[in-house]
Structure formats: C-alpha cells, structure tokens
N, C-alpha and C. Protein backbone atom coordinates (compact mmCIF):
# COMPACT_ATOMS: atom_id res chain seq x y z
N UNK A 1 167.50 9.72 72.67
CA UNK A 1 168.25 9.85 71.42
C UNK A 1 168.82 11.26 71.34
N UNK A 2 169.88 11.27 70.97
CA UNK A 2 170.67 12.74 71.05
C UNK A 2 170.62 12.88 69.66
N UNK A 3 170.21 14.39 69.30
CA UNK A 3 170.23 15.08 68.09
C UNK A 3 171.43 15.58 67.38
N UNK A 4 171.50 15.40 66.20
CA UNK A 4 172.56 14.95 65.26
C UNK A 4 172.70 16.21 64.37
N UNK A 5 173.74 16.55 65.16
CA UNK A 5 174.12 18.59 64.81
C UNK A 5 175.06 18.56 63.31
N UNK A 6 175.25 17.55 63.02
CA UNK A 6 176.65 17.67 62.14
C UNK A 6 176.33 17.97 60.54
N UNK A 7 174.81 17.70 60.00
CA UNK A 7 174.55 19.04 58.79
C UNK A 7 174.41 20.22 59.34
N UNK A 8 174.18 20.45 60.22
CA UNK A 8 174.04 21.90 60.90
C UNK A 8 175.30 22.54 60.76
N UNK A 9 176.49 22.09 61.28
CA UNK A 9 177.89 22.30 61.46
C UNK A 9 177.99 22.49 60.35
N UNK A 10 177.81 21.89 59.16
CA UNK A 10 178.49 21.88 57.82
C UNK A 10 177.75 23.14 56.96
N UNK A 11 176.01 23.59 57.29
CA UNK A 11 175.92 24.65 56.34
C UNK A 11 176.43 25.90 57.22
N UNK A 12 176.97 25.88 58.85
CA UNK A 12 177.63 27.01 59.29
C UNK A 12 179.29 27.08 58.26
N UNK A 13 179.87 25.80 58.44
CA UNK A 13 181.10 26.39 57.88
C UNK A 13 180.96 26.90 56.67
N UNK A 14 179.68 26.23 55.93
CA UNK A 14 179.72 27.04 54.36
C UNK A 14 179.40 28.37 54.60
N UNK A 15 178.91 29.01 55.66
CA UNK A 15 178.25 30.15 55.96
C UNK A 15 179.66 30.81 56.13
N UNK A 16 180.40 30.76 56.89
CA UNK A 16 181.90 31.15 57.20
C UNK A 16 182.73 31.12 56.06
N UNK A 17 182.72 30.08 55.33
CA UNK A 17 183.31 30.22 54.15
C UNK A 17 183.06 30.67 52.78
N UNK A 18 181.94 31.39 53.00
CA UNK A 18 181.36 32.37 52.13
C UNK A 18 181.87 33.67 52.66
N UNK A 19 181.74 34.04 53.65
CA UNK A 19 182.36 35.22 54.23
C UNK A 19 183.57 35.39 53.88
N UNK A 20 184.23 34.60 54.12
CA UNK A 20 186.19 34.28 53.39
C UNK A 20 185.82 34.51 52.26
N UNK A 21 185.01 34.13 51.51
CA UNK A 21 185.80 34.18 49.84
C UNK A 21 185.68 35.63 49.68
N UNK A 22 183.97 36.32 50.18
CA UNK A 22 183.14 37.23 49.75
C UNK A 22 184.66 38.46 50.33
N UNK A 23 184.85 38.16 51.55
CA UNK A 23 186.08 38.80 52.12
C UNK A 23 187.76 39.17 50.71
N UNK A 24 187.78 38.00 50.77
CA UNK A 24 188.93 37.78 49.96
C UNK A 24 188.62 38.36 48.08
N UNK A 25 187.29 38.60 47.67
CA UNK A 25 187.20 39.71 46.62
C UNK A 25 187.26 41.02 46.83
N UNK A 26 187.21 41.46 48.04
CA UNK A 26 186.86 42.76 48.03
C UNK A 26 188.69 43.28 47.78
N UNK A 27 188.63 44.39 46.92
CA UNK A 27 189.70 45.24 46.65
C UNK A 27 190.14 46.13 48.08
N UNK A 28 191.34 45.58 48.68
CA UNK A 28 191.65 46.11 50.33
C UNK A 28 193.08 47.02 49.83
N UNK A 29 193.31 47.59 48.52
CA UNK A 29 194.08 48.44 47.92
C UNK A 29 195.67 48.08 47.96
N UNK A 30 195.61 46.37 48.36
CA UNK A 30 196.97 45.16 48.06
C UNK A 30 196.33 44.39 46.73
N UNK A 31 197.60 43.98 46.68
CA UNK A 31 196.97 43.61 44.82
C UNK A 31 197.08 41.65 45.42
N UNK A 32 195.70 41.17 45.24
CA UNK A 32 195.42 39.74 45.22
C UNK A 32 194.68 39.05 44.58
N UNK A 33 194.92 38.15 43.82
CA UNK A 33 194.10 37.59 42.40
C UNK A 33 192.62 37.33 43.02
N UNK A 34 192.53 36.99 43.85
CA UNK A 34 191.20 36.97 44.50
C UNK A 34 190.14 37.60 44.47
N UNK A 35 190.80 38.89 43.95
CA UNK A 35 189.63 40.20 43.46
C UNK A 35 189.28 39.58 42.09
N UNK A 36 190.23 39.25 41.55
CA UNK A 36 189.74 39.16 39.97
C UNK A 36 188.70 37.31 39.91
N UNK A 37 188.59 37.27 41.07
CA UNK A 37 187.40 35.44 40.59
C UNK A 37 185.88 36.40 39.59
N UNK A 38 185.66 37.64 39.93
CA UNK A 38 184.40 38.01 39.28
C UNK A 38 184.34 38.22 38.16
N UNK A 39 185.55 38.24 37.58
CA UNK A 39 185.61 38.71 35.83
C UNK A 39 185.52 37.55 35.02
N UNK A 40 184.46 37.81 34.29
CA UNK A 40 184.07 37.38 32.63
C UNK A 40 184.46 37.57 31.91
N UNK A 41 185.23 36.90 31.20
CA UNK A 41 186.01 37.32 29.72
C UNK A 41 185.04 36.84 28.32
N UNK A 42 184.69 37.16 27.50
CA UNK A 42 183.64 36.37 26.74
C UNK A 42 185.78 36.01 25.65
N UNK A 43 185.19 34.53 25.46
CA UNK A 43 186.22 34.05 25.03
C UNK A 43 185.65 33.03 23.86
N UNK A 44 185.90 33.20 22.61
CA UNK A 44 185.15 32.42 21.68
C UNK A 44 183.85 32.19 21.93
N UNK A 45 182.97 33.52 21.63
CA UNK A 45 181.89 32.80 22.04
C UNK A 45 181.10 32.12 23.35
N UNK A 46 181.89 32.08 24.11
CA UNK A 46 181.64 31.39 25.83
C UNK A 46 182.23 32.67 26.43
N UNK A 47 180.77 32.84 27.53
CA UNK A 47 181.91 33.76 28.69
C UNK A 47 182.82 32.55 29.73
N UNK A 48 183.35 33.06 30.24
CA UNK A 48 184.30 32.42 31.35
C UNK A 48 185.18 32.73 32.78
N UNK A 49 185.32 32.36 32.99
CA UNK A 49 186.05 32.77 33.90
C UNK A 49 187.58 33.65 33.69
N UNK A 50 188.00 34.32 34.16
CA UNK A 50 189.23 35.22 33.65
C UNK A 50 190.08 33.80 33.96
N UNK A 51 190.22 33.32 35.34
CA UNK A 51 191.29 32.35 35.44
C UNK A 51 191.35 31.05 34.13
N UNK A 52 190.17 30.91 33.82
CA UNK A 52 190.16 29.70 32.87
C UNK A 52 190.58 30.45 31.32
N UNK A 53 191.48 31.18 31.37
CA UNK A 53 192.16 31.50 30.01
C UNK A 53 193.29 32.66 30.41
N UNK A 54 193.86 32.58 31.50
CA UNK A 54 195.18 33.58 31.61
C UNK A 54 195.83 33.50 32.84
N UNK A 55 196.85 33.46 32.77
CA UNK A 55 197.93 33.29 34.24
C UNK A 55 197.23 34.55 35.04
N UNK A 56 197.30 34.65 36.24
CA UNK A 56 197.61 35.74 37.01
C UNK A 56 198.16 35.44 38.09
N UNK A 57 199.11 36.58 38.27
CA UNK A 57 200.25 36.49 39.39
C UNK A 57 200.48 37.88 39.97
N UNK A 58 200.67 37.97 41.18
CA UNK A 58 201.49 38.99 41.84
C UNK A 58 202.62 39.70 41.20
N UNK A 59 202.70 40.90 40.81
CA UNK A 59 204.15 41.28 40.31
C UNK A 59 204.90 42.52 41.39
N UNK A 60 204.27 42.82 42.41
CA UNK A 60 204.39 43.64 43.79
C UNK A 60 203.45 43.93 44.24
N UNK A 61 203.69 44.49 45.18
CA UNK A 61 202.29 44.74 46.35
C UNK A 61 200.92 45.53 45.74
N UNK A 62 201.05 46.03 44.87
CA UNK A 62 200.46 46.68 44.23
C UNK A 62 199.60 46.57 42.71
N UNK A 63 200.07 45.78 42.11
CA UNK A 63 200.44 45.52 40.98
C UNK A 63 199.80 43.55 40.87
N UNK A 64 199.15 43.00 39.76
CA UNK A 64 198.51 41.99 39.64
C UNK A 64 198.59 42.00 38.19
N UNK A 65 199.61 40.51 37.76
CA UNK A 65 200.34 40.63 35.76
C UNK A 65 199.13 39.61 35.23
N UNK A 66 198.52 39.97 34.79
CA UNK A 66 197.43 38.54 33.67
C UNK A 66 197.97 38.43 32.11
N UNK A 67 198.60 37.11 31.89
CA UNK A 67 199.05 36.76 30.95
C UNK A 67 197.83 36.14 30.15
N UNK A 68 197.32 36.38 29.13
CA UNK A 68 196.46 35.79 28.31
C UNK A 68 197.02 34.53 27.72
N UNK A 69 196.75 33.45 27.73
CA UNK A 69 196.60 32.40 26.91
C UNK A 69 197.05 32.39 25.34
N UNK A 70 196.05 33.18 25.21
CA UNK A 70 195.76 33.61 23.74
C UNK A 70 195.80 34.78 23.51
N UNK A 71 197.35 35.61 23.11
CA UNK A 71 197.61 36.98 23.25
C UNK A 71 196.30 38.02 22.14
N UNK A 72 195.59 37.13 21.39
CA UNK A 72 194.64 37.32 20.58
C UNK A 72 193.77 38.04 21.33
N UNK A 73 193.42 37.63 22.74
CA UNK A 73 192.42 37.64 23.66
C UNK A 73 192.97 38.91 24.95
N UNK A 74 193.77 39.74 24.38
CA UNK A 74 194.31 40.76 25.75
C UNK A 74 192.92 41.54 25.92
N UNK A 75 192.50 42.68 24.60
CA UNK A 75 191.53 43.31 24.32
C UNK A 75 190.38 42.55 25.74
N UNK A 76 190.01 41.70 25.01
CA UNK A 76 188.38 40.81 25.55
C UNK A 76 189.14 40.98 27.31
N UNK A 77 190.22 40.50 27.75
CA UNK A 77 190.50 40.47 29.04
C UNK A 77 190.58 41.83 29.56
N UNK A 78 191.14 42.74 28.64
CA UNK A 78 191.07 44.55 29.15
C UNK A 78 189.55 44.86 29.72
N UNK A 79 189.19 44.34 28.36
CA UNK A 79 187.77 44.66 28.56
C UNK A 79 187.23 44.15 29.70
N UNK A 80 187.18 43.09 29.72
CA UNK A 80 186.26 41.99 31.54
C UNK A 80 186.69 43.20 31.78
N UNK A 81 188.07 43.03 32.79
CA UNK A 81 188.31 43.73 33.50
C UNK A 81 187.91 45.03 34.53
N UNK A 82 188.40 45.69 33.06
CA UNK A 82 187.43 47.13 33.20
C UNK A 82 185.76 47.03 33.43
N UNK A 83 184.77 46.17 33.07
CA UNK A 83 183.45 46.31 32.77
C UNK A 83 182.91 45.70 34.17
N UNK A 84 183.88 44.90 34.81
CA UNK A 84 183.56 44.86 36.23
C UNK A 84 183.56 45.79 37.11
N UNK A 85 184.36 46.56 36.78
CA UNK A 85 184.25 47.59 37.72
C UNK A 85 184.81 47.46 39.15
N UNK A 86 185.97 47.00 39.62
CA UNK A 86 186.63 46.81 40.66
C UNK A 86 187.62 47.97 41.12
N UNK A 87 187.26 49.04 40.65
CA UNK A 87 188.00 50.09 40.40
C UNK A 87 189.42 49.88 40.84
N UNK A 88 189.47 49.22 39.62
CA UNK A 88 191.23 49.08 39.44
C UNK A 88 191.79 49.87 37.97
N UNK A 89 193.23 49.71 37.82
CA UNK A 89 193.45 50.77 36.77
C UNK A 89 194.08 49.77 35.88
N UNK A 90 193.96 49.27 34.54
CA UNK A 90 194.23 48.58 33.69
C UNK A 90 195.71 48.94 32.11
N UNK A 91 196.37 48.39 32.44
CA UNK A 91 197.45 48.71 31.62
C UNK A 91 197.95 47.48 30.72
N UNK A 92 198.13 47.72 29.45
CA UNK A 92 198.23 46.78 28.53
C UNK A 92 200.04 46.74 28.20
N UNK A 93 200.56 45.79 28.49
CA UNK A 93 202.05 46.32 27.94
C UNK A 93 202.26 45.28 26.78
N UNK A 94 203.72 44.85 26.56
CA UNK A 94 204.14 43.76 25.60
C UNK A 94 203.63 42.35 26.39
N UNK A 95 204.11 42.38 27.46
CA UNK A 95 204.15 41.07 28.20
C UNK A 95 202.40 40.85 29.19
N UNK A 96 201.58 41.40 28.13
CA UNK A 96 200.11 41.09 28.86
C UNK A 96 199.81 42.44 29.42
N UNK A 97 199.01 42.41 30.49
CA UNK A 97 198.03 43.24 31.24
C UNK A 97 198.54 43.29 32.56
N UNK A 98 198.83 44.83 32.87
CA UNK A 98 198.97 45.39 34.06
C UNK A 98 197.74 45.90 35.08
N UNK A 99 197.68 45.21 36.08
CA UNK A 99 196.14 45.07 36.52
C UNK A 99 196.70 46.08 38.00
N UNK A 100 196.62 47.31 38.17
CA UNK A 100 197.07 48.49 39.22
C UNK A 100 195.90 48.70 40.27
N UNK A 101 196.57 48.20 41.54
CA UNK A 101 195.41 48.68 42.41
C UNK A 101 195.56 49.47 42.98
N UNK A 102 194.53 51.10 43.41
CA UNK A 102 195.32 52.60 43.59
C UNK A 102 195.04 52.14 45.10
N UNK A 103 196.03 53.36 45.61
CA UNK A 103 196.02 53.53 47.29
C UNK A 103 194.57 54.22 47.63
N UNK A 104 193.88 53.65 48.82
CA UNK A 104 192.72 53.59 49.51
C UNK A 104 193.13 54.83 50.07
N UNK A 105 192.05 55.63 49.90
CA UNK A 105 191.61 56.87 50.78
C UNK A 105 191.32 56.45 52.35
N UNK A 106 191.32 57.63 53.25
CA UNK A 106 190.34 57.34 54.50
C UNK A 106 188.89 56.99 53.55
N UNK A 107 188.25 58.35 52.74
CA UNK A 107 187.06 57.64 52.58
C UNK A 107 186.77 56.40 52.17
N UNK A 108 187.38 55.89 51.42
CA UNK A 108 187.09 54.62 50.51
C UNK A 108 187.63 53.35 51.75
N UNK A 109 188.18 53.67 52.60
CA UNK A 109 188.75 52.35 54.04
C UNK A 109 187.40 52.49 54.48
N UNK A 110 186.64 53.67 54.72
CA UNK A 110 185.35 53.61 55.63
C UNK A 110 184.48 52.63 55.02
N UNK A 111 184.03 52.95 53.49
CA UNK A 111 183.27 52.95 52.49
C UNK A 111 183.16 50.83 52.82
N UNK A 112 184.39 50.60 52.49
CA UNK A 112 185.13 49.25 52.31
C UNK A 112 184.62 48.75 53.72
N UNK A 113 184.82 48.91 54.69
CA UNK A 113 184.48 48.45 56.42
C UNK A 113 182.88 48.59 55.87
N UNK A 114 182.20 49.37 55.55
CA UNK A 114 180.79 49.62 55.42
C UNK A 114 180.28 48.15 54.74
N UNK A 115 181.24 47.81 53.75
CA UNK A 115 180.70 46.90 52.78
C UNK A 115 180.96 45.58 53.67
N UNK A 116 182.14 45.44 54.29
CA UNK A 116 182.49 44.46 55.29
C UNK A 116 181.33 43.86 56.39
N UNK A 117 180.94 44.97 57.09
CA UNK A 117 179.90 44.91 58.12
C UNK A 117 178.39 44.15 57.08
N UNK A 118 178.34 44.59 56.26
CA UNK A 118 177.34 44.20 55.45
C UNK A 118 177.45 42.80 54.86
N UNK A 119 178.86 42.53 55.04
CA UNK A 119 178.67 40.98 54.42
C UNK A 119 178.73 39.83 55.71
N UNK A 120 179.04 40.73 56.69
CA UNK A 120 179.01 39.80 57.80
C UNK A 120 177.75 39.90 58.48
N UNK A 121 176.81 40.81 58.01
CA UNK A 121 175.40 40.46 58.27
C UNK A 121 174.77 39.58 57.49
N UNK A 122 175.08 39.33 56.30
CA UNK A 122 174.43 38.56 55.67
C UNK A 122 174.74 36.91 55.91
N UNK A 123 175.93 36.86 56.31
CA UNK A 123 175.87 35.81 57.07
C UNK A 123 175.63 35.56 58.26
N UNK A 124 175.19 35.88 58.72
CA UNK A 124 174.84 36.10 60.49
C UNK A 124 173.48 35.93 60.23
N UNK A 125 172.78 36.59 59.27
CA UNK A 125 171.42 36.08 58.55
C UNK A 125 171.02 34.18 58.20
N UNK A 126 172.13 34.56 57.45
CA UNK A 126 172.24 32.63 57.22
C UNK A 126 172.43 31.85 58.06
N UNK A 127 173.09 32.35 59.60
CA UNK A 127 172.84 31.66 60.76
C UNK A 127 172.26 31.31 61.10
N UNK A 128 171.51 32.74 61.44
CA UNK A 128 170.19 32.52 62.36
C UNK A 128 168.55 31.81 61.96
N UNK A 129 169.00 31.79 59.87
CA UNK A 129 168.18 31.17 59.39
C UNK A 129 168.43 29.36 59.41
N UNK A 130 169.97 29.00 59.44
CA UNK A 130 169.89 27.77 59.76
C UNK A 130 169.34 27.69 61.14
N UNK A 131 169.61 28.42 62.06
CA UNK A 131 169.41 28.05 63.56
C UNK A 131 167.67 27.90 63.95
N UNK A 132 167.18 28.48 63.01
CA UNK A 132 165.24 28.34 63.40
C UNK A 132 164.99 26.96 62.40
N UNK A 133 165.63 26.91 61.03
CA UNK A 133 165.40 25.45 60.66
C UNK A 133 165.60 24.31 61.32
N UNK A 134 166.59 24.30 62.23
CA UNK A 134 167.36 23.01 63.19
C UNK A 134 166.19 23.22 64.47
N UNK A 135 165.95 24.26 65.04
CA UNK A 135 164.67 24.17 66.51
C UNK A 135 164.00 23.84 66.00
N UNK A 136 162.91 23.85 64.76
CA UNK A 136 161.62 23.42 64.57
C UNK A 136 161.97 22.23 64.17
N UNK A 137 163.15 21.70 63.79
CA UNK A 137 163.43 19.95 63.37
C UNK A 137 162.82 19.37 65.30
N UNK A 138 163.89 19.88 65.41
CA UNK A 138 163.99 19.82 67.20
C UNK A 138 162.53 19.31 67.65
N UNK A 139 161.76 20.74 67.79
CA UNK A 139 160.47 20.47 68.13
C UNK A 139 159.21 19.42 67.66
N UNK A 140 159.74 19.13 65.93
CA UNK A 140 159.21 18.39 65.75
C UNK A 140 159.42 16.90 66.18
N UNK A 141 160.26 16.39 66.12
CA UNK A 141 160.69 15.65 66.72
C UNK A 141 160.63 15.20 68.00
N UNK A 142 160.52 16.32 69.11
CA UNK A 142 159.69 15.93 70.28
C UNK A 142 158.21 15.93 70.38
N UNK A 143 157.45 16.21 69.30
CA UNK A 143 155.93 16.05 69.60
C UNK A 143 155.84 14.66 68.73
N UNK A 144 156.90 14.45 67.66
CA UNK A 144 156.53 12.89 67.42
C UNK A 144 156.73 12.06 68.66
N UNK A 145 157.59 11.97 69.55
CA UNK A 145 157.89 11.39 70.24
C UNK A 145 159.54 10.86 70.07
N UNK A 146 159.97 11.67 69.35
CA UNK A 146 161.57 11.21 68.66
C UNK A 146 162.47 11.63 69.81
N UNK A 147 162.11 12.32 70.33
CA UNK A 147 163.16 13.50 71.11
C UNK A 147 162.18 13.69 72.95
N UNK A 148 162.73 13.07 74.23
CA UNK A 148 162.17 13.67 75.32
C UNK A 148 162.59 14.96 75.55
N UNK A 149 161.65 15.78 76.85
CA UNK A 149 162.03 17.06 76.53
C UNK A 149 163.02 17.43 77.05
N UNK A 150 164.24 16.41 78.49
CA UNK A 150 165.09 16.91 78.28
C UNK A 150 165.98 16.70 77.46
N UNK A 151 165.62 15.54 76.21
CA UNK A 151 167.06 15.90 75.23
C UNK A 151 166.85 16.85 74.37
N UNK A 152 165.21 17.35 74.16
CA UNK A 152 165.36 18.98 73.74
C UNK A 152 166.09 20.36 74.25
N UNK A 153 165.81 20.18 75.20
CA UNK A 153 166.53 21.17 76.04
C UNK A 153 168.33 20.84 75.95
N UNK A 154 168.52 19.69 75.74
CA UNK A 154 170.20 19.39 75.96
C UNK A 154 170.57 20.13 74.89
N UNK A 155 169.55 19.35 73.47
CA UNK A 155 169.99 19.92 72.19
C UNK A 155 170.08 21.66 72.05
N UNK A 156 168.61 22.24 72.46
CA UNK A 156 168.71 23.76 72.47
C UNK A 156 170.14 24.20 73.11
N UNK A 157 170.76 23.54 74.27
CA UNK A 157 171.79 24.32 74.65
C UNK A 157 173.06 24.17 74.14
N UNK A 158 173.00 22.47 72.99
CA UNK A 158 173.88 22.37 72.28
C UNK A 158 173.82 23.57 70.89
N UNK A 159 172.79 23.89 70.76
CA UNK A 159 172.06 25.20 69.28
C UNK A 159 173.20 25.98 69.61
N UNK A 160 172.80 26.25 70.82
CA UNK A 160 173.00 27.79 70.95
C UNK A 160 174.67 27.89 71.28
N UNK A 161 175.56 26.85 71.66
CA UNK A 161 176.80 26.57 71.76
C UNK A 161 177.42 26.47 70.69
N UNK A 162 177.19 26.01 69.40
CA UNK A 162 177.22 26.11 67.90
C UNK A 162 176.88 27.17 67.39
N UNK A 163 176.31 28.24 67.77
CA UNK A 163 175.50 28.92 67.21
C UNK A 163 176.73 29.97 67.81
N UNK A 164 177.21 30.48 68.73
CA UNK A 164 177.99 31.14 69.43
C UNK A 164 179.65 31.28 69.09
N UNK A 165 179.70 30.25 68.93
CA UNK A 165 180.88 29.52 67.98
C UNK A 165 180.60 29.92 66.63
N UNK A 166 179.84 29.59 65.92
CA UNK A 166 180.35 30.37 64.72
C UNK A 166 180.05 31.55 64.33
N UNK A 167 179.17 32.62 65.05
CA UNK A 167 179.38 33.98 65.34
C UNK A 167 180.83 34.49 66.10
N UNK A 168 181.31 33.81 66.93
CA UNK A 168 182.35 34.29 66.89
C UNK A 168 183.57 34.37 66.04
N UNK A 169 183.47 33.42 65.26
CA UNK A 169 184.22 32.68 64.25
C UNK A 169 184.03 33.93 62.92
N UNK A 170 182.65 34.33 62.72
CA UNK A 170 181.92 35.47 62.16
C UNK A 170 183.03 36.54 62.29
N UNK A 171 182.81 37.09 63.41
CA UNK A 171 183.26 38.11 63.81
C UNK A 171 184.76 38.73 64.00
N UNK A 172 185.10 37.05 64.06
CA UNK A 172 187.26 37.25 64.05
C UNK A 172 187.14 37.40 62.32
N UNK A 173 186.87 37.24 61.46
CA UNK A 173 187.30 37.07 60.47
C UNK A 173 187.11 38.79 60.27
N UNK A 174 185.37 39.34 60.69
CA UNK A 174 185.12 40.77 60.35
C UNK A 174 186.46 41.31 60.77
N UNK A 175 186.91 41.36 62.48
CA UNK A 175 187.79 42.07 62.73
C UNK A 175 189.33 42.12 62.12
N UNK A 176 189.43 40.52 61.01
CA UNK A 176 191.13 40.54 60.55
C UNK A 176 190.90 41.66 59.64
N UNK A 177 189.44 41.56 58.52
CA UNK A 177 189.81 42.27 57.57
C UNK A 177 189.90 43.38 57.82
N UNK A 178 188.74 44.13 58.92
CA UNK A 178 188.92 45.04 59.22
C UNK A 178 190.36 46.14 59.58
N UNK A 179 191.14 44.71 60.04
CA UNK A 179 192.24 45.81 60.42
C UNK A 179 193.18 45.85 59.30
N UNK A 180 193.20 45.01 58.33
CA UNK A 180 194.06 45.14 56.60
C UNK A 180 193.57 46.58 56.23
N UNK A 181 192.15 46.83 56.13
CA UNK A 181 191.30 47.50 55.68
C UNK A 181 192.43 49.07 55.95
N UNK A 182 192.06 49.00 57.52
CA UNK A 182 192.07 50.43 57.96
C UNK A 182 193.64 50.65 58.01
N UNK A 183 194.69 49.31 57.48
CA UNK A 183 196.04 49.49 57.72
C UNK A 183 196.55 49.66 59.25
C-alpha cells in the first residue's frame, strides 16, 4: 500500500501561503493595501477589519487613499491606523485619508530582510514539524503491519522529495522579497 502524501501537500502549501501573506504585510516602502489587512478600526462598537468599512486604493507608488464608508468614521480609521504602528505617515484631507509610505533607509532594508529571514524560519519550522508528524504516521503504520518496509523507505524518499520542494519553494519567495526589499 503506498502512503497517501496529499494532507501533507496541503498543510505545506498553507505553510507557503502564510509566508506570502506574512510577506505581502510587511511595509517594503511601495505603497500596497496589503500592509493595511492588520488594522482594526473599532466601528460602532465592533472592532473590524479596516477593509470591511473603507475603499482602499493605490493613488501612486507611494501613496495608499482609504475612503471611509462612513465619513463619520475618518477619526476611528486615523486612529487604527496610526495605533498599529506600520510606520506609515497618515494624512487626513477632504476626500478621506492619505496613508504615506516614507522611503526605506539602508538601515531599515537590513532591519526589514532581518524580519524576512525570520518569517521564513518560522515556516521552515512548520515544515519540519509537519515532516516528523507524517514519519511517525509512517512508522506507525509499518509496525501495525499497514506499510512493508520497503514502502516505508519508498515513502521516506517520497518525505523528503516534498519536503525539498517546498523549502525550495520557501526560499524563492525569501529571495523575491528580498530583492524588492534591497531595491
């Protein structure tokens, strides 16, 4: 009986696609709504999501326009904003909120790669923690008698072929941002 990799496959891509999103918040000193998924707006009483009560759009490379819903509600959105702390620079005009992202230092590109490397360990963590949950399935399975030992061995070399694959997969993504990062 050949061992059946394909939940395995699926909590790697969530593993990869945590990296993308976690990637796609970080402030890379281009203006992309993607930074703003972390902001809380408390909105009647309910916090929320910034997107679930205001447009946001690109208005240049630099620059990110959030239209409030409820022009009632700019304040509460200034506020998220700012209280997240994305060190961005916040401007209130007629037509909503000017959301300014400043130009990246060398230090702050290093700082940013620092934080990068760190999130691609943490998934590389979640790898290697799916990858010891799937061998001891493995093993168990051959002392029931589910699995002979060479379709253990087939499977281990199927692990580790999956396992290789999405570390590399890991690692192209470290190196795209990386190079946005450093420009």
């Amino acid at each position: 009986m050949q061992y059946n990799f394909s939940n395995f496959k699926t909590e790697l891509k969530k593993a990869e696609d945590f990296l993308g999103k976690e990637y796609n918040q970080l402030n890379i000193g281009r203006a992309s709504p993607m930074v703003l998924d972390a902001v809380m707006v408390e909105s009647y009483g309910a916090r929320v999501s910034l997107k679930n009560v205001a447009n946001i759009f690109i208005e240049d490379p630099k620059t990110l326009r959030v239209v409030p819903w409820d022009k009632n509600q700019i304040k509460e959105v200034e506020k998220a904003i700012t209280i997240t702390n994305l060190g961005l620079s916040v401007a209130i005009d007629d037509a909503g909120i000017r959301v300014i992202f400043p130009q990246l230092t060398t230090e702050s590109r290093e700082t940013l790669v620092k934080v990068l490397k760190e999130k691609l360990e943490e998934s590389r963590i979640t790898v290697r923690r799916e990858r010891e949950h799937i061998w001891k399935d493995v093993e168990m399975r051959e002392k029931e008698g589910k699995l002979t030992e060479d379709e253990k061995f087939r499977a281990k070399e199927e692990l580790q072929k999956i396992i290789d694959e999405s570390n590399r997969n890991l690692e192209a993504s470290f190196e795209k941002k990386q190079k946005e990062v450093m420009g």
